[in-house]
Protein backbone atom coordinates (compact mmCIF):
# COMPACT_ATOMS: atom_id res chain seq x y z
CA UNK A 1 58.81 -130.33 -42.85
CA UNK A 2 55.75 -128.82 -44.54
CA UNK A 3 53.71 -129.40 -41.65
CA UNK A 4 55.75 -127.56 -39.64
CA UNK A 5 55.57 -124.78 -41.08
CA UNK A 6 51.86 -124.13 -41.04
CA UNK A 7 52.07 -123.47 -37.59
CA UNK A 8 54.74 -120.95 -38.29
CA UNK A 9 52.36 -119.45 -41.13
CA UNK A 10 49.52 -119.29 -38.97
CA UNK A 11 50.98 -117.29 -36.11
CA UNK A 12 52.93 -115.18 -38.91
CA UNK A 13 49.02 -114.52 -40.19
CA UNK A 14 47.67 -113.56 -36.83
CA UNK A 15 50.53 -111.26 -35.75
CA UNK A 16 49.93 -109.21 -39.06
CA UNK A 17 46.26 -109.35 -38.61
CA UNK A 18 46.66 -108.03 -34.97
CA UNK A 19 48.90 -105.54 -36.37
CA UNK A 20 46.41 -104.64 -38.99
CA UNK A 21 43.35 -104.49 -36.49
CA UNK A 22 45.64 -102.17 -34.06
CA UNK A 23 46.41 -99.65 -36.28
CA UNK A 24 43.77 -99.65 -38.39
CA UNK A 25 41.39 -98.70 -34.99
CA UNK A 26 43.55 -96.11 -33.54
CA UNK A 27 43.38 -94.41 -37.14
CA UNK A 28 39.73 -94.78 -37.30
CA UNK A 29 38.89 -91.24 -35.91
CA UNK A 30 38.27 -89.32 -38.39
CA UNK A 31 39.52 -85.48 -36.56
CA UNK A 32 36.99 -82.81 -37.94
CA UNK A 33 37.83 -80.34 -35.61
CA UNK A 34 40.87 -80.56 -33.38
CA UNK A 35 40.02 -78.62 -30.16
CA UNK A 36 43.42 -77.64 -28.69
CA UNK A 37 44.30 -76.14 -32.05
CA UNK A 38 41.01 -74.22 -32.03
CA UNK A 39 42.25 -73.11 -28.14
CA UNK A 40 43.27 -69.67 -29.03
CA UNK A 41 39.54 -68.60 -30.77
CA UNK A 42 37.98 -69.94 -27.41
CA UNK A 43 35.62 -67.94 -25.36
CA UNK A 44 37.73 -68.32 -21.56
CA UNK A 45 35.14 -67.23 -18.83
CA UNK A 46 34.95 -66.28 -15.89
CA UNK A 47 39.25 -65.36 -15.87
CA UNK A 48 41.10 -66.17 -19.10
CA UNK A 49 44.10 -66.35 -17.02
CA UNK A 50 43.03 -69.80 -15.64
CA UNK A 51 43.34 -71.71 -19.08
CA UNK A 52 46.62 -72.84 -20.47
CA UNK A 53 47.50 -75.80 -23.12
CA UNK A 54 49.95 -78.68 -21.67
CA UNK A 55 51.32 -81.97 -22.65
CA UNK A 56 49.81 -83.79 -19.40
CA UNK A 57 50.33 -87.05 -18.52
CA UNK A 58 47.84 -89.28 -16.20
CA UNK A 59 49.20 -92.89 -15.26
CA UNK A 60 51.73 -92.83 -17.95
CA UNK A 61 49.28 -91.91 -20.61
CA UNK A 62 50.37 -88.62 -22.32
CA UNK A 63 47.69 -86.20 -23.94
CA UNK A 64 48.04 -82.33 -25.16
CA UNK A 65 44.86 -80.97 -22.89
CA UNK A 66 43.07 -78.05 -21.82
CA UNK A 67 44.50 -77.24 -17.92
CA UNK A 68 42.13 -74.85 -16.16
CA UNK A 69 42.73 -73.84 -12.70
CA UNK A 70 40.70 -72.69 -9.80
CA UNK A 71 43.26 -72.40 -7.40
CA UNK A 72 42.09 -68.41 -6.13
CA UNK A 73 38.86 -67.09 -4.29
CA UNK A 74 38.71 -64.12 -6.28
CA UNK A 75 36.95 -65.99 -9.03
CA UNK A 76 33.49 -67.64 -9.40
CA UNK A 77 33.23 -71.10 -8.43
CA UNK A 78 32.78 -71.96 -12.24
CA UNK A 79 34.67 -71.90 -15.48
CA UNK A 80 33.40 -72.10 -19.20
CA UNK A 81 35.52 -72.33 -22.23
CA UNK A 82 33.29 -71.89 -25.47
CA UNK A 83 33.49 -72.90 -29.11
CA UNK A 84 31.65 -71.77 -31.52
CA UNK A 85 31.17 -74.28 -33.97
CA UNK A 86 29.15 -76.02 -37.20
CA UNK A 87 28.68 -79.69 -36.31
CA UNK A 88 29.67 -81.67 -38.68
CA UNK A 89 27.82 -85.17 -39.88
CA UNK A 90 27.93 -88.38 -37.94
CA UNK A 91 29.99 -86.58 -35.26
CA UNK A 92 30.93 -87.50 -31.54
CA UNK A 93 33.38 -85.40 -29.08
CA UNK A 94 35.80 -87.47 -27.54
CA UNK A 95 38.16 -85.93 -24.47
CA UNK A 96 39.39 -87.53 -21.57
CA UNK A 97 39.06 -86.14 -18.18
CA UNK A 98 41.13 -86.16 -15.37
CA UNK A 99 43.28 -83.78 -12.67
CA UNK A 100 46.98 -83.36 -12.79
CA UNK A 101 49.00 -85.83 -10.93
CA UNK A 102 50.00 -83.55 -8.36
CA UNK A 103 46.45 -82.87 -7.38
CA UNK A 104 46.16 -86.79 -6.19
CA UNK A 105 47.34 -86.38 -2.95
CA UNK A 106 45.78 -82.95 -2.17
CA UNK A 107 43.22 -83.08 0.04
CA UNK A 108 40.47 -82.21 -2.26
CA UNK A 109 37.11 -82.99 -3.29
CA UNK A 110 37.21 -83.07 -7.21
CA UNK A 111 36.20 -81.30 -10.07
CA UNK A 112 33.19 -81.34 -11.86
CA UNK A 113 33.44 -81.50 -15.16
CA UNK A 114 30.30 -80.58 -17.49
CA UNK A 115 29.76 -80.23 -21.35
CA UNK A 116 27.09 -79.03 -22.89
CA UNK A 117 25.92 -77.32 -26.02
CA UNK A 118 23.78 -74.27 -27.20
CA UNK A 119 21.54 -74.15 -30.19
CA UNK A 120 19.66 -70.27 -30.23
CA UNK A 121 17.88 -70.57 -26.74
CA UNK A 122 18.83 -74.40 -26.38
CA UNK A 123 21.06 -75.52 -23.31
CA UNK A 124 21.76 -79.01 -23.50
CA UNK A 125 23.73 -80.96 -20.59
CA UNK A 126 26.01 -83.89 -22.31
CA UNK A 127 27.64 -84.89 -19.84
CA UNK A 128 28.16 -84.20 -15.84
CA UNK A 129 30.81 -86.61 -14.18
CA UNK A 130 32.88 -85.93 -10.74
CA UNK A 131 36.31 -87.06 -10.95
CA UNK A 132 37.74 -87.26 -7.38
CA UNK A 133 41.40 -88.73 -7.62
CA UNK A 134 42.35 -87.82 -3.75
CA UNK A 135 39.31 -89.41 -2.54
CA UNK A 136 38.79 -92.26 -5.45
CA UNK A 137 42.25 -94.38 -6.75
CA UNK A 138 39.99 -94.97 -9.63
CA UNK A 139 40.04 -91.68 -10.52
CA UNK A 140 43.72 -91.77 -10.78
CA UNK A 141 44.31 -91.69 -15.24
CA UNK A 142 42.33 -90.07 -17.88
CA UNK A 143 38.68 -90.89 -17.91
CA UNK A 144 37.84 -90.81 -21.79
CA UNK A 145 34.66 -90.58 -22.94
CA UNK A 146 32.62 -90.32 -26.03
CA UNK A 147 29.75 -88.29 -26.89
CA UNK A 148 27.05 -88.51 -29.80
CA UNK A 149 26.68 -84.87 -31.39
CA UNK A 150 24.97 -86.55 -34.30
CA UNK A 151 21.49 -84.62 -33.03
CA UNK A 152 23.19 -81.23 -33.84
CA UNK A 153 24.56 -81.89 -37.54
CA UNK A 154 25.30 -79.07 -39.62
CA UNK A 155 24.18 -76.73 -36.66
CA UNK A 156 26.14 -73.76 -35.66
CA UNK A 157 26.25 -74.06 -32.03
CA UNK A 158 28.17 -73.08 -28.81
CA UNK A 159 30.28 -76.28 -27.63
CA UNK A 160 30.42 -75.72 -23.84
CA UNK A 161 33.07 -77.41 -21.39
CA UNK A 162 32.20 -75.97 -17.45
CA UNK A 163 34.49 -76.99 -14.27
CA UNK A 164 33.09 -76.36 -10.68
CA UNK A 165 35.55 -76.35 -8.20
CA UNK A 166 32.78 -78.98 -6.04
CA UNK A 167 30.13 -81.11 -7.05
CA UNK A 168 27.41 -78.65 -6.86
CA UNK A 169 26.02 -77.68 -3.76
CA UNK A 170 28.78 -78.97 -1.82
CA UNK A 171 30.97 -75.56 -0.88
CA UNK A 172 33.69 -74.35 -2.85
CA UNK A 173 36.77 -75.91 -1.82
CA UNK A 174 39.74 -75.79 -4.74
CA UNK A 175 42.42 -77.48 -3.43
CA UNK A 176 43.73 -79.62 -5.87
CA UNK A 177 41.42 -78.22 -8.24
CA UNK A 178 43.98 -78.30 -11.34
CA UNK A 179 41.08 -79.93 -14.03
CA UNK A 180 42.07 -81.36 -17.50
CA UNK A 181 40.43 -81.92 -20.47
CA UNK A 182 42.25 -84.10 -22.66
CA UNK A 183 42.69 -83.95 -26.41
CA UNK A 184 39.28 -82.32 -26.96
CA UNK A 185 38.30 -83.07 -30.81
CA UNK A 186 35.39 -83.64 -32.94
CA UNK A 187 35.30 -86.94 -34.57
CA UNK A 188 33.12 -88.38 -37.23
CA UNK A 189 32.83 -91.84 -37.74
């Protein structure tokens, strides 16, 4: 009877160990600076209007995110939501991207989604990525993704996210143009 039991002990291990790894990792962000909370001090160019916060939910994966429509002429073909911000050590933005389900079968061509940051006279681009869900199934859930701020430690700086209603130079068409950024925050690991 002992011997069967080890088996039984052994899974038992490895199920709490799994457990253990699981939560252990989704804890392991450390939030520093929780962007949707910081939503109201935001800079909102070019038409505040166009910014809301929303519980949005991409292939059954809900996040609290940043909506920002470009859904009218009258505006420019870009929008920019700033934070001003000190970085803090060892820090990395994570925020998923990705456009409201109902945009999916609008016959669109995608947002452009863009982050960059300003130190004094600095511009730096840290990221540029087209998501295209009408066009590309792939680009039908949240496309997270991880930056490395680490450069700009203890720097006050202007943390830049930019949406063009087109991949640059190709026109300005907006239908389906209803962008997320999802669960914007600073990390530091």
């Amino acid at each position: 009877m002992k011997r069967s039991l080890w088996p039984l002990v052994g899974g038992l291990v490895l199920v709490v160990g799994l457990l253990g790894w699981y939560f252990f990792k989704r804890g392991a962000d450390n939030i520093a600076i929780d962007l949707v909370a910081q939503f109201p001090d935001a800079i909102k160019q070019q038409d505040p209007t166009k910014f809301s916060v929303v519980s949005a939910t991409l292939h059954g994966d809900t996040k609290q995110a940043i909506l920002v429509t470009e859904d009218t002429p009258e505006c420019c073909p870009a929008t920019r939501l700033k934070y001003k911000l000190t970085v803090p050590d060892n820090a990395w933005l994570r925020v998923g991207l990705g456009l409201k389900e109902e945009a999916w079968t609008q016959q669109g061509d995608g947002v452009l989604f863009r982050v960059t940051v300003s130190v004094g006279s600095t511009n730096d681009l840290l990221l540029s990525m087209h998501v295209d869900p009408f066009n590309n199934s792939a680009d039908r859930e949240w496309k997270d993704v991880f930056l490395d701020m680490s450069e700009y430690a203890g720097e006050n700086v202007e943390l830049i996210f930019l949406t063009n209603s087109s991949v640059q130079g190709g026109g300005d068409n907006r239908t389906g143009d209803l962008a997320l950024w999802g669960a914007p925050r600073i990390v530091v690991k």
